[in-house]
C-alpha atoms as a PDB file:
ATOM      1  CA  UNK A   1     224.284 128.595   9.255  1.00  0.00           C
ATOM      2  CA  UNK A   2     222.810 129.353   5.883  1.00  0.00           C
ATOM      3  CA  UNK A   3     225.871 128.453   4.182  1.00  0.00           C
ATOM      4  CA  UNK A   4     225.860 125.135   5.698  1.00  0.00           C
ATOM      5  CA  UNK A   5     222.678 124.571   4.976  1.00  0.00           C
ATOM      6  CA  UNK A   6     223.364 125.092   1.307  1.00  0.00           C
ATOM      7  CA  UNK A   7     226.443 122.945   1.969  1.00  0.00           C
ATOM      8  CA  UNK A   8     224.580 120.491   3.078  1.00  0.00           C
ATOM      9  CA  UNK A   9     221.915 120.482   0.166  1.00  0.00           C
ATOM     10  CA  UNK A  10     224.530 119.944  -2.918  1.00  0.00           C
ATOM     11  CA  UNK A  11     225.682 117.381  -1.055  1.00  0.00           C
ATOM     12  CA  UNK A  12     222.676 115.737  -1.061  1.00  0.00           C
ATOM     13  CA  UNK A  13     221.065 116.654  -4.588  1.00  0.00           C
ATOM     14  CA  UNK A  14     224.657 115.215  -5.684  1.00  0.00           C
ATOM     15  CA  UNK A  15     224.052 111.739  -3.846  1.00  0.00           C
ATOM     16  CA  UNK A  16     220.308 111.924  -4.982  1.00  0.00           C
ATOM     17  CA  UNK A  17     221.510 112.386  -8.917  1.00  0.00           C
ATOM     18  CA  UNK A  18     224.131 109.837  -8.016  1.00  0.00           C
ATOM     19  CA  UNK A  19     221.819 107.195  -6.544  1.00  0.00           C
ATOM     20  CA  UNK A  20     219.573 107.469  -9.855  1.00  0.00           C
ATOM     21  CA  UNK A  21     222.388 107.024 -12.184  1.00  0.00           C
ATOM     22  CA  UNK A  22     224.047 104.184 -10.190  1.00  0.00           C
ATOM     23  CA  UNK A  23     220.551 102.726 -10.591  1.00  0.00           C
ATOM     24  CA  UNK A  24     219.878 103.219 -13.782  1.00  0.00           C
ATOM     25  CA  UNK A  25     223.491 101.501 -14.731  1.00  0.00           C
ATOM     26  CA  UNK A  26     222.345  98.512 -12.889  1.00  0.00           C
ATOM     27  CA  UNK A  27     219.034  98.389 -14.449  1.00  0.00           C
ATOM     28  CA  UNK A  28     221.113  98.377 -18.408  1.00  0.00           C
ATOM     29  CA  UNK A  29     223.612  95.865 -16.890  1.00  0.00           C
ATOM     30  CA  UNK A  30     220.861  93.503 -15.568  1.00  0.00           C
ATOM     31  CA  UNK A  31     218.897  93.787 -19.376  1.00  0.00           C
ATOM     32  CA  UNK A  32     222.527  92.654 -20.853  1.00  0.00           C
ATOM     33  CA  UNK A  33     222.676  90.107 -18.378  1.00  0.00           C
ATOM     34  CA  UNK A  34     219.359  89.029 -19.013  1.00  0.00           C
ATOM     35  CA  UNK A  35     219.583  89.071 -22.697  1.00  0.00           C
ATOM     36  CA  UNK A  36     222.411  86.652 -22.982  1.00  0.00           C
ATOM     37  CA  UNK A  37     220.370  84.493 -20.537  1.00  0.00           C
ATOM     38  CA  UNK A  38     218.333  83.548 -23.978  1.00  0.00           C
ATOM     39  CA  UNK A  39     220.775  83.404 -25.660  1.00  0.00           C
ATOM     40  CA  UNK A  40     222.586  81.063 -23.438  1.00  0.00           C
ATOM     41  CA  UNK A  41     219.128  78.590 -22.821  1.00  0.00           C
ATOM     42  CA  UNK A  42     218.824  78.476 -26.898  1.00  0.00           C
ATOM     43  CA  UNK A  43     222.662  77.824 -27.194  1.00  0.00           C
ATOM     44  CA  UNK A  44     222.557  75.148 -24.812  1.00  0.00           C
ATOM     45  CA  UNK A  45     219.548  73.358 -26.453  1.00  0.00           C
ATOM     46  CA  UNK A  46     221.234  73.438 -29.648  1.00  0.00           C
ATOM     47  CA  UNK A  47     224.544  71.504 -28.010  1.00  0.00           C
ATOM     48  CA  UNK A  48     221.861  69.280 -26.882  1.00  0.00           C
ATOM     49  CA  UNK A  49     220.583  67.999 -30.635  1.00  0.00           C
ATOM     50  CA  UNK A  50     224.065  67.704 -31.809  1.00  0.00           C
ATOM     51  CA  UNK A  51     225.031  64.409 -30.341  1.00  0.00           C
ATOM     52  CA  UNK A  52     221.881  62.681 -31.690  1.00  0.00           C
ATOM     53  CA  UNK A  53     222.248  64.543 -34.826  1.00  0.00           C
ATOM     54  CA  UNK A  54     225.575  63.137 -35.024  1.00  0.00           C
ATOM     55  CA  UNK A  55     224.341  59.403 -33.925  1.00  0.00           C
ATOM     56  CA  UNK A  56     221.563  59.493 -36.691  1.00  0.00           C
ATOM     57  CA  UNK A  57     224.197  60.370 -39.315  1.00  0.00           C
ATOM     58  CA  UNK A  58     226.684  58.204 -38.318  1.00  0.00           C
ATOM     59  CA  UNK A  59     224.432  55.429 -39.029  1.00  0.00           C
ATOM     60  CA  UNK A  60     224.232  55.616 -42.540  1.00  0.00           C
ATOM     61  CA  UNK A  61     227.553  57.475 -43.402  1.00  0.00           C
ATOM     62  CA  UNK A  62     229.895  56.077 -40.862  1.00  0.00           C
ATOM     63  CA  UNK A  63     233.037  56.791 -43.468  1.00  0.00           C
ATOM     64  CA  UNK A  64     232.365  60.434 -43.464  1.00  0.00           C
ATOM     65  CA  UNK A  65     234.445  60.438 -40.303  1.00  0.00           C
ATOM     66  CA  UNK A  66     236.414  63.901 -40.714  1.00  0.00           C
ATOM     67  CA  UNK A  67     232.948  65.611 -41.386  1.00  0.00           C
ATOM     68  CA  UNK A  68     231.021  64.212 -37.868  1.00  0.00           C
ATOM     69  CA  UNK A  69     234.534  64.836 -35.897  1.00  0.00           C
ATOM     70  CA  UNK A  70     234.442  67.951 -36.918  1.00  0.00           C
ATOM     71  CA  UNK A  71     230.956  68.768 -35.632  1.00  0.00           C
ATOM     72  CA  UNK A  72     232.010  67.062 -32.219  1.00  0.00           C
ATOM     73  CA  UNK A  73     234.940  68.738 -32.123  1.00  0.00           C
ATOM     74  CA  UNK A  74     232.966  72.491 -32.623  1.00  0.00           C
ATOM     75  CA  UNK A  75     230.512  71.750 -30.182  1.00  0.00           C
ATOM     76  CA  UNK A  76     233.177  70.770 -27.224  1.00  0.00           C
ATOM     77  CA  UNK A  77     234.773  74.126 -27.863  1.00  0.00           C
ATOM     78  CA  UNK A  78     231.452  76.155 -28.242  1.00  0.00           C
ATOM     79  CA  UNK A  79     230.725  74.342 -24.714  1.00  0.00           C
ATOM     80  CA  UNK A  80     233.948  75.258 -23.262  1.00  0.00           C
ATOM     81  CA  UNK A  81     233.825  78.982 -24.715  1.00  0.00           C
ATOM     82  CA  UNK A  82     234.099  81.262 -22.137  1.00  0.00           C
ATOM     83  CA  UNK A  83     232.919  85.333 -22.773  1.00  0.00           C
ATOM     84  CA  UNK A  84     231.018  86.758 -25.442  1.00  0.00           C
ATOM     85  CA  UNK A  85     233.661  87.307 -27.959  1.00  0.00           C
ATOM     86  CA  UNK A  86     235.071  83.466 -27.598  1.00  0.00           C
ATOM     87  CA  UNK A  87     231.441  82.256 -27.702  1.00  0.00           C
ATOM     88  CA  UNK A  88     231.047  83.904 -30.743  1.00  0.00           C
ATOM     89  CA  UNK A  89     234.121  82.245 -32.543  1.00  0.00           C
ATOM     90  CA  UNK A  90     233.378  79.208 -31.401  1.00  0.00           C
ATOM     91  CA  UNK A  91     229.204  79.675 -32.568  1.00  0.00           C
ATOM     92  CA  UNK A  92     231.133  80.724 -35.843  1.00  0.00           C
ATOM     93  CA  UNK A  93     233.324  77.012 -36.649  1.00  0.00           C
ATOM     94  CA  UNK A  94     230.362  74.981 -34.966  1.00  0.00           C
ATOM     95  CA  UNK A  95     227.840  76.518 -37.392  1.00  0.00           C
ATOM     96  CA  UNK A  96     230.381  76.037 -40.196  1.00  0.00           C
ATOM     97  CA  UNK A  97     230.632  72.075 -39.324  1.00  0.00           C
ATOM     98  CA  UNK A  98     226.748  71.794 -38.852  1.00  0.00           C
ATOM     99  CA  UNK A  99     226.944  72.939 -42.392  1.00  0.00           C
ATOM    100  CA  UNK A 100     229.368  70.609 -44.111  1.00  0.00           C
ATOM    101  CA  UNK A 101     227.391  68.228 -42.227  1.00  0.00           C
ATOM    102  CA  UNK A 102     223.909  68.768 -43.518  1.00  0.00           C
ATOM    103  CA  UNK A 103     225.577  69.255 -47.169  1.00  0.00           C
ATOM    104  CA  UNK A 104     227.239  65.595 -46.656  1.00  0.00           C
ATOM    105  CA  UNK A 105     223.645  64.212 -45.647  1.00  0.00           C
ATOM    106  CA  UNK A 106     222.756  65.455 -49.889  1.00  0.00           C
ATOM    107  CA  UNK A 107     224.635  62.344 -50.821  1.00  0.00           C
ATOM    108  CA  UNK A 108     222.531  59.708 -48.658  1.00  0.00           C
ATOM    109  CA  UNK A 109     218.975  59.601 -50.059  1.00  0.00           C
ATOM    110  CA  UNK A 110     218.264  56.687 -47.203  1.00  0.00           C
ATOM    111  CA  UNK A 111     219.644  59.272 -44.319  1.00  0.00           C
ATOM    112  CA  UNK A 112     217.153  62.041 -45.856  1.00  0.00           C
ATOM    113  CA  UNK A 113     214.302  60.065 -45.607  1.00  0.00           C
ATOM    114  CA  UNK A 114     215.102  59.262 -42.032  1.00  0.00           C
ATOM    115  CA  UNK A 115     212.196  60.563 -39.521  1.00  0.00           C
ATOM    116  CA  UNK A 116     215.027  61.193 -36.874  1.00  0.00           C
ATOM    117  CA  UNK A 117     217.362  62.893 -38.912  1.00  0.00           C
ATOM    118  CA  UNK A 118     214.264  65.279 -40.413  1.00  0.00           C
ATOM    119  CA  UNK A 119     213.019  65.898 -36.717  1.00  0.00           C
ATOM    120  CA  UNK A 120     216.287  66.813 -35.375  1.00  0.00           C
ATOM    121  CA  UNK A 121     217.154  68.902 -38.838  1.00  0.00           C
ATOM    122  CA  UNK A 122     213.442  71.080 -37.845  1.00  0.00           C
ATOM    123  CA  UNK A 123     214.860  71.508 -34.506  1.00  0.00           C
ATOM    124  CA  UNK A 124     218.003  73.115 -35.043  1.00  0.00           C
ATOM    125  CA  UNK A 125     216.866  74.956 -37.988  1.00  0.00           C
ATOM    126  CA  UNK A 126     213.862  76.389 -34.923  1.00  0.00           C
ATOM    127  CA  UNK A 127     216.838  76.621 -32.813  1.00  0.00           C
ATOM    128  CA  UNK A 128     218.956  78.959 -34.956  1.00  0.00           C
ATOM    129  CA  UNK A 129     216.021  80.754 -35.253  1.00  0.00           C
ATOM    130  CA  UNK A 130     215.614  81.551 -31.735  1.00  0.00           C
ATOM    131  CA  UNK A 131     219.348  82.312 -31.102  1.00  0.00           C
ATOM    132  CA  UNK A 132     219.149  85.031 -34.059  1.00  0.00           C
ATOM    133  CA  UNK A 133     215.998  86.632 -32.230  1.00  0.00           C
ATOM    134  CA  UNK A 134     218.039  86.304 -28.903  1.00  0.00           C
ATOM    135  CA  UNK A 135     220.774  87.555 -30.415  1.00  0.00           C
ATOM    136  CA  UNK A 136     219.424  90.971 -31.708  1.00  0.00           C
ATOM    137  CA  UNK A 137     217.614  91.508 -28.742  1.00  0.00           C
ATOM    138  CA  UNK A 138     220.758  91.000 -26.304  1.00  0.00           C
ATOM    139  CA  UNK A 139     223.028  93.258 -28.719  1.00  0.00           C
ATOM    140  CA  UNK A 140     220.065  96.305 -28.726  1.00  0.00           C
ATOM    141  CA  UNK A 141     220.688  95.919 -24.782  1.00  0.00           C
ATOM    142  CA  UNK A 142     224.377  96.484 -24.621  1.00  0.00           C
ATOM    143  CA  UNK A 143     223.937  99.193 -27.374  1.00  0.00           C
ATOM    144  CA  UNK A 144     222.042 101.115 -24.388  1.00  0.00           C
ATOM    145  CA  UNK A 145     224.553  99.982 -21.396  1.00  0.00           C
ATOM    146  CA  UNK A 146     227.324 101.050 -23.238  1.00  0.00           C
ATOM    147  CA  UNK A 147     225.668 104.273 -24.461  1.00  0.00           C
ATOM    148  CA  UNK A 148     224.830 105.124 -21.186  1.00  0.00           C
ATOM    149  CA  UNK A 149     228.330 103.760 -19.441  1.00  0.00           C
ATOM    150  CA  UNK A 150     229.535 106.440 -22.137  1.00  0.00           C
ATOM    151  CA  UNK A 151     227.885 109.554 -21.561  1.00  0.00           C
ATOM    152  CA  UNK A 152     227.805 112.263 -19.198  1.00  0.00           C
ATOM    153  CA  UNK A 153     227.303 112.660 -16.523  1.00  0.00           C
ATOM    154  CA  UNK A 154     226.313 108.662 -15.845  1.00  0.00           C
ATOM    155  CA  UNK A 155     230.160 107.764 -17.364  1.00  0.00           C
ATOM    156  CA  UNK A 156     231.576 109.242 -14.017  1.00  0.00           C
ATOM    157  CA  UNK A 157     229.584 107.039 -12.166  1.00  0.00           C
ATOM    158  CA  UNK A 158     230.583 104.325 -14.359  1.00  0.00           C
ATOM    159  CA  UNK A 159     234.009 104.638 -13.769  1.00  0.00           C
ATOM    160  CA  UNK A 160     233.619 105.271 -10.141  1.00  0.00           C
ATOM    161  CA  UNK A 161     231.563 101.873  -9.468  1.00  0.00           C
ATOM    162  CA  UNK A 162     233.361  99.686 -11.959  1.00  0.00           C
ATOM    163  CA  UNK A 163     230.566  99.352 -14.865  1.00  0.00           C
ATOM    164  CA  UNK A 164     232.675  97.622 -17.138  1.00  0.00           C
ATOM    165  CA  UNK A 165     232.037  97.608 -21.398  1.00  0.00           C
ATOM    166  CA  UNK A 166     229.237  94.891 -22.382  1.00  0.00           C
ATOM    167  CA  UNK A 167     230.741  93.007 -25.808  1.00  0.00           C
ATOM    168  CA  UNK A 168     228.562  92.328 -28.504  1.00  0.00           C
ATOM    169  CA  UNK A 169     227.480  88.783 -30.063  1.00  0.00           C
ATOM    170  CA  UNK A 170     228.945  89.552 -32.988  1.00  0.00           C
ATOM    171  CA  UNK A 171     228.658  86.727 -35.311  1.00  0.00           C
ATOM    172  CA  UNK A 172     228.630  85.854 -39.221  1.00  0.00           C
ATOM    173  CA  UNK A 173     225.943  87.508 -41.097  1.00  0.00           C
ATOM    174  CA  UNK A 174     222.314  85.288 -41.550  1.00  0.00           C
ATOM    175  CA  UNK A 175     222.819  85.198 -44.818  1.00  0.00           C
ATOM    176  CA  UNK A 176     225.929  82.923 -44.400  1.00  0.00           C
ATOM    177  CA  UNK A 177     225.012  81.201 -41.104  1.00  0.00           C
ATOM    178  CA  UNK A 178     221.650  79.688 -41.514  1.00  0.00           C
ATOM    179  CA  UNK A 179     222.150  75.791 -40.882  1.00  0.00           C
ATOM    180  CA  UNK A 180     221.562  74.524 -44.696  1.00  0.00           C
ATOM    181  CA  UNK A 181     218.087  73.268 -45.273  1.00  0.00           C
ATOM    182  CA  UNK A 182     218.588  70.141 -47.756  1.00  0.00           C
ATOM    183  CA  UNK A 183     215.575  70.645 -50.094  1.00  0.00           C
ATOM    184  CA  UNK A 184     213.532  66.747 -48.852  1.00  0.00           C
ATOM    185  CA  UNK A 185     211.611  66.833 -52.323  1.00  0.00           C
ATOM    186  CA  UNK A 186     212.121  65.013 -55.526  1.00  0.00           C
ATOM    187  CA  UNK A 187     215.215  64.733 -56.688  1.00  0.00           C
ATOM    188  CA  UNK A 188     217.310  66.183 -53.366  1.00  0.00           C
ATOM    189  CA  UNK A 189     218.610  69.692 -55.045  1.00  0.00           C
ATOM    190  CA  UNK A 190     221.570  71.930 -53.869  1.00  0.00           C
ATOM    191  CA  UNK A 191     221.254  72.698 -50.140  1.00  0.00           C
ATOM    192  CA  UNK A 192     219.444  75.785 -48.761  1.00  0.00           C
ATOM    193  CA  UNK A 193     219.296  78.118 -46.344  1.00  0.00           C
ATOM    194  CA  UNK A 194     216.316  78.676 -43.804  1.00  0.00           C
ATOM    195  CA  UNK A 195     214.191  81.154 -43.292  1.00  0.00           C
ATOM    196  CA  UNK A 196     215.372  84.157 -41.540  1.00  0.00           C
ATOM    197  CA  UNK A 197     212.416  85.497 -39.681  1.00  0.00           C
ATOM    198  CA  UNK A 198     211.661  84.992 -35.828  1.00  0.00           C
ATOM    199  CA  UNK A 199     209.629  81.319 -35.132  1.00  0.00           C
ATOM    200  CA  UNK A 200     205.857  81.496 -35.538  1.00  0.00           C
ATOM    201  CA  UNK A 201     204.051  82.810 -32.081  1.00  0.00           C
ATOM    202  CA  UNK A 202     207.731  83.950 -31.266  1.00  0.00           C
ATOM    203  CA  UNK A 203     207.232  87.465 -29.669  1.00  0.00           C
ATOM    204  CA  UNK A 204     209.847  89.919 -28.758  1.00  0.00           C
ATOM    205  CA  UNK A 205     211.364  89.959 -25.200  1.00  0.00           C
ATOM    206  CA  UNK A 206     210.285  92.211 -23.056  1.00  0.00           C
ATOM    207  CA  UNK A 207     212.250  95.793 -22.491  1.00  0.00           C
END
Protein backbone atom coordinates (compact mmCIF):
# COMPACT_ATOMS: atom_id res chain seq x y z
CA UNK A 1 0.00 0.00 0.00
CA UNK A 2 2.68 2.46 0.94
CA UNK A 3 4.57 1.77 -2.07
CA UNK A 4 1.70 2.60 -4.18
CA UNK A 5 1.05 5.42 -2.56
CA UNK A 6 4.52 6.70 -3.31
CA UNK A 7 3.86 5.34 -6.80
CA UNK A 8 1.19 7.21 -7.11
CA UNK A 9 2.77 10.60 -5.84
CA UNK A 10 5.82 10.79 -8.53
CA UNK A 11 3.40 10.27 -10.82
CA UNK A 12 1.69 13.12 -9.97
CA UNK A 13 4.53 15.67 -8.86
CA UNK A 14 5.82 14.57 -12.50
CA UNK A 15 2.44 15.70 -14.26
CA UNK A 16 2.32 18.75 -11.81
CA UNK A 17 6.13 19.86 -12.98
CA UNK A 18 4.95 18.87 -16.42
CA UNK A 19 1.75 20.94 -16.49
CA UNK A 20 3.91 24.13 -15.37
CA UNK A 21 6.46 23.72 -18.00
CA UNK A 22 3.94 22.93 -20.80
CA UNK A 23 2.50 26.23 -19.56
CA UNK A 24 5.15 28.18 -19.32
CA UNK A 25 6.18 27.12 -23.16
CA UNK A 26 2.87 28.38 -24.20
CA UNK A 27 3.08 31.52 -22.34
CA UNK A 28 6.95 32.28 -24.45
CA UNK A 29 5.24 31.02 -27.67
CA UNK A 30 2.17 33.33 -27.27
CA UNK A 31 4.83 36.59 -26.42
CA UNK A 32 6.59 35.52 -29.94
CA UNK A 33 3.37 35.33 -31.43
CA UNK A 34 2.35 38.45 -30.08
CA UNK A 35 5.46 40.29 -30.85
CA UNK A 36 5.37 39.75 -34.55
CA UNK A 37 1.70 40.86 -34.28
CA UNK A 38 3.43 44.58 -34.20
CA UNK A 39 5.48 43.93 -36.25
CA UNK A 40 3.07 42.66 -38.75
CA UNK A 41 0.31 45.88 -38.09
CA UNK A 42 3.50 48.37 -38.69
CA UNK A 43 4.59 46.27 -41.79
CA UNK A 44 1.30 46.37 -43.22
CA UNK A 45 0.86 50.19 -42.77
CA UNK A 46 4.02 50.76 -44.41
CA UNK A 47 2.74 48.60 -47.74
CA UNK A 48 -0.08 50.89 -47.33
CA UNK A 49 1.98 54.44 -48.05
CA UNK A 50 3.86 52.88 -50.82
CA UNK A 51 1.34 53.07 -53.57
CA UNK A 52 0.65 56.79 -52.93
CA UNK A 53 4.23 57.33 -52.40
CA UNK A 54 4.72 55.90 -55.68
CA UNK A 55 1.62 57.99 -57.33
CA UNK A 56 3.09 61.32 -55.89
CA UNK A 57 6.46 60.54 -57.50
CA UNK A 58 5.34 59.40 -60.55
CA UNK A 59 3.89 62.69 -61.15
CA UNK A 60 6.80 64.65 -61.51
CA UNK A 61 9.41 61.96 -62.56
CA UNK A 62 7.36 59.69 -64.69
CA UNK A 63 10.80 58.64 -66.76
CA UNK A 64 12.37 57.27 -63.70
CA UNK A 65 10.41 54.15 -64.53
CA UNK A 66 13.03 51.32 -63.45
CA UNK A 67 13.37 53.17 -60.01
CA UNK A 68 9.22 53.24 -59.09
CA UNK A 69 8.98 49.49 -60.66
CA UNK A 70 11.30 48.56 -58.54
CA UNK A 71 9.59 49.80 -55.38
CA UNK A 72 6.29 48.07 -56.71
CA UNK A 73 7.91 45.21 -57.46
CA UNK A 74 9.55 44.95 -53.53
CA UNK A 75 6.45 45.64 -51.97
CA UNK A 76 4.36 42.71 -53.94
CA UNK A 77 7.00 40.32 -52.73
CA UNK A 78 7.30 41.75 -49.10
CA UNK A 79 3.30 41.22 -49.28
CA UNK A 80 3.54 37.80 -50.54
CA UNK A 81 6.51 36.82 -48.05
CA UNK A 82 5.59 34.09 -46.14
CA UNK A 83 7.74 33.21 -42.54
CA UNK A 84 10.04 35.24 -40.71
CA UNK A 85 13.17 34.56 -42.54
CA UNK A 86 11.43 35.32 -46.18
CA UNK A 87 9.83 38.43 -44.62
CA UNK A 88 13.00 39.53 -43.72
CA UNK A 89 14.59 39.27 -47.30
CA UNK A 90 11.95 40.66 -48.77
CA UNK A 91 11.87 43.88 -45.83
CA UNK A 92 15.65 43.84 -46.96
CA UNK A 93 15.16 44.65 -51.24
CA UNK A 94 11.90 46.74 -50.40
CA UNK A 95 13.87 49.00 -48.03
CA UNK A 96 16.70 49.06 -50.59
CA UNK A 97 14.13 50.39 -53.44
CA UNK A 98 12.43 52.89 -50.95
CA UNK A 99 15.95 54.12 -50.89
CA UNK A 100 16.95 54.58 -54.50
CA UNK A 101 13.65 56.07 -54.54
CA UNK A 102 13.91 58.85 -52.03
CA UNK A 103 17.65 59.48 -53.46
CA UNK A 104 15.94 59.90 -57.11
CA UNK A 105 13.35 62.46 -55.50
CA UNK A 106 17.16 64.76 -54.76
CA UNK A 107 16.98 65.55 -58.43
CA UNK A 108 13.29 67.10 -58.51
CA UNK A 109 13.30 70.31 -56.44
CA UNK A 110 9.33 70.68 -57.55
CA UNK A 111 8.65 66.89 -56.11
CA UNK A 112 10.50 68.03 -52.72
CA UNK A 113 8.47 70.80 -52.17
CA UNK A 114 5.39 68.71 -52.65
CA UNK A 115 3.09 68.65 -49.31
CA UNK A 116 2.09 64.98 -50.30
CA UNK A 117 5.29 63.67 -51.01
CA UNK A 118 6.75 65.39 -47.48
CA UNK A 119 3.65 63.91 -45.54
CA UNK A 120 3.98 60.52 -46.85
CA UNK A 121 8.10 60.78 -46.55
CA UNK A 122 7.23 61.66 -42.31
CA UNK A 123 5.13 58.67 -42.37
CA UNK A 124 7.31 56.04 -43.43
CA UNK A 125 10.27 57.50 -41.86
CA UNK A 126 7.55 57.14 -38.27
CA UNK A 127 6.84 53.86 -39.73
CA UNK A 128 10.37 52.44 -39.86
CA UNK A 129 10.60 53.69 -36.65
CA UNK A 130 7.99 51.64 -35.18
CA UNK A 131 8.97 48.40 -37.04
CA UNK A 132 12.66 48.80 -35.48
CA UNK A 133 10.99 49.13 -31.88
CA UNK A 134 8.72 46.10 -32.90
CA UNK A 135 11.40 44.46 -34.12
CA UNK A 136 13.71 44.37 -30.99
CA UNK A 137 11.00 43.71 -28.86
CA UNK A 138 9.71 40.51 -30.90
CA UNK A 139 13.47 39.17 -31.25
CA UNK A 140 14.07 39.66 -27.06
CA UNK A 141 10.84 37.28 -27.06
CA UNK A 142 12.10 34.42 -29.11
CA UNK A 143 15.54 34.87 -27.36
CA UNK A 144 13.46 33.56 -24.18
CA UNK A 145 11.22 30.80 -26.15
CA UNK A 146 14.09 29.41 -27.58
CA UNK A 147 16.16 29.59 -24.37
CA UNK A 148 13.64 27.94 -22.61
CA UNK A 149 12.61 25.31 -25.64
CA UNK A 150 16.49 24.63 -25.01
CA UNK A 151 17.03 23.88 -21.56
CA UNK A 152 16.40 21.29 -19.14
CA UNK A 153 14.25 19.97 -18.04
CA UNK A 154 11.44 22.26 -20.12
CA UNK A 155 13.41 20.95 -23.63
CA UNK A 156 11.82 17.43 -22.93
CA UNK A 157 8.63 18.86 -22.84
CA UNK A 158 9.41 20.73 -25.85
CA UNK A 159 10.11 17.95 -27.83
CA UNK A 160 7.33 15.91 -26.47
CA UNK A 161 4.50 18.62 -27.40
CA UNK A 162 6.02 19.86 -30.62
CA UNK A 163 7.39 23.50 -29.49
CA UNK A 164 9.04 24.18 -32.56
CA UNK A 165 12.33 26.94 -32.90
CA UNK A 166 10.96 30.72 -33.13
CA UNK A 167 13.31 32.51 -36.11
CA UNK A 168 14.52 35.79 -35.60
CA UNK A 169 13.74 39.13 -37.69
CA UNK A 170 16.96 39.36 -38.65
CA UNK A 171 17.39 42.23 -40.89
CA UNK A 172 20.16 44.82 -42.20
CA UNK A 173 21.69 46.83 -39.53
CA UNK A 174 19.88 50.63 -38.76
CA UNK A 175 22.66 52.12 -39.75
CA UNK A 176 22.15 50.92 -43.40
CA UNK A 177 18.34 50.60 -43.43
CA UNK A 178 16.91 53.84 -42.32
CA UNK A 179 14.65 55.10 -45.34
CA UNK A 180 16.97 58.21 -46.53
CA UNK A 181 15.78 61.49 -45.19
CA UNK A 182 16.44 64.07 -48.21
CA UNK A 183 17.69 67.12 -46.24
CA UNK A 184 14.15 69.76 -47.44
CA UNK A 185 16.45 72.91 -46.70
CA UNK A 186 18.34 75.22 -48.91
CA UNK A 187 20.09 73.91 -51.41
CA UNK A 188 18.72 69.96 -51.19
CA UNK A 189 22.20 68.26 -49.85
CA UNK A 190 23.22 64.51 -50.03
CA UNK A 191 20.45 62.30 -48.60
CA UNK A 192 20.28 61.23 -44.92
CA UNK A 193 19.39 58.85 -42.72
CA UNK A 194 16.68 59.19 -39.86
CA UNK A 195 16.83 59.11 -36.56
CA UNK A 196 17.21 55.86 -34.89
CA UNK A 197 15.45 56.17 -31.61
CA UNK A 198 11.82 54.83 -30.78
CA UNK A 199 8.84 57.65 -31.92
CA UNK A 200 8.12 60.32 -29.32
CA UNK A 201 5.38 59.00 -26.55
CA UNK A 202 6.39 55.51 -28.06
CA UNK A 203 6.64 53.22 -24.92
CA UNK A 204 7.88 49.74 -24.76
CA UNK A 205 5.45 46.75 -25.12
CA UNK A 206 4.47 45.19 -22.40
CA UNK A 207 6.35 41.77 -21.06
Amino acid sequence: MTATLIIIGVIALLAIIGVVFYNRLVQLRNRVEAGWSQIDVQLKRRYDLIPNLVETVKGYAAHERQTLEAVVAARQQAVSANGVEEQAQAENMLTGALRQLFAVAEAYPDLKANQNFLALQEELTGTEGRIAYARQFYNDQVLQYDNAREQFPSSIFAGMFNFEEAKYFEVEEVASRDPVRVDFGQGGGAPQQAPTQAPPGQQPPPQ
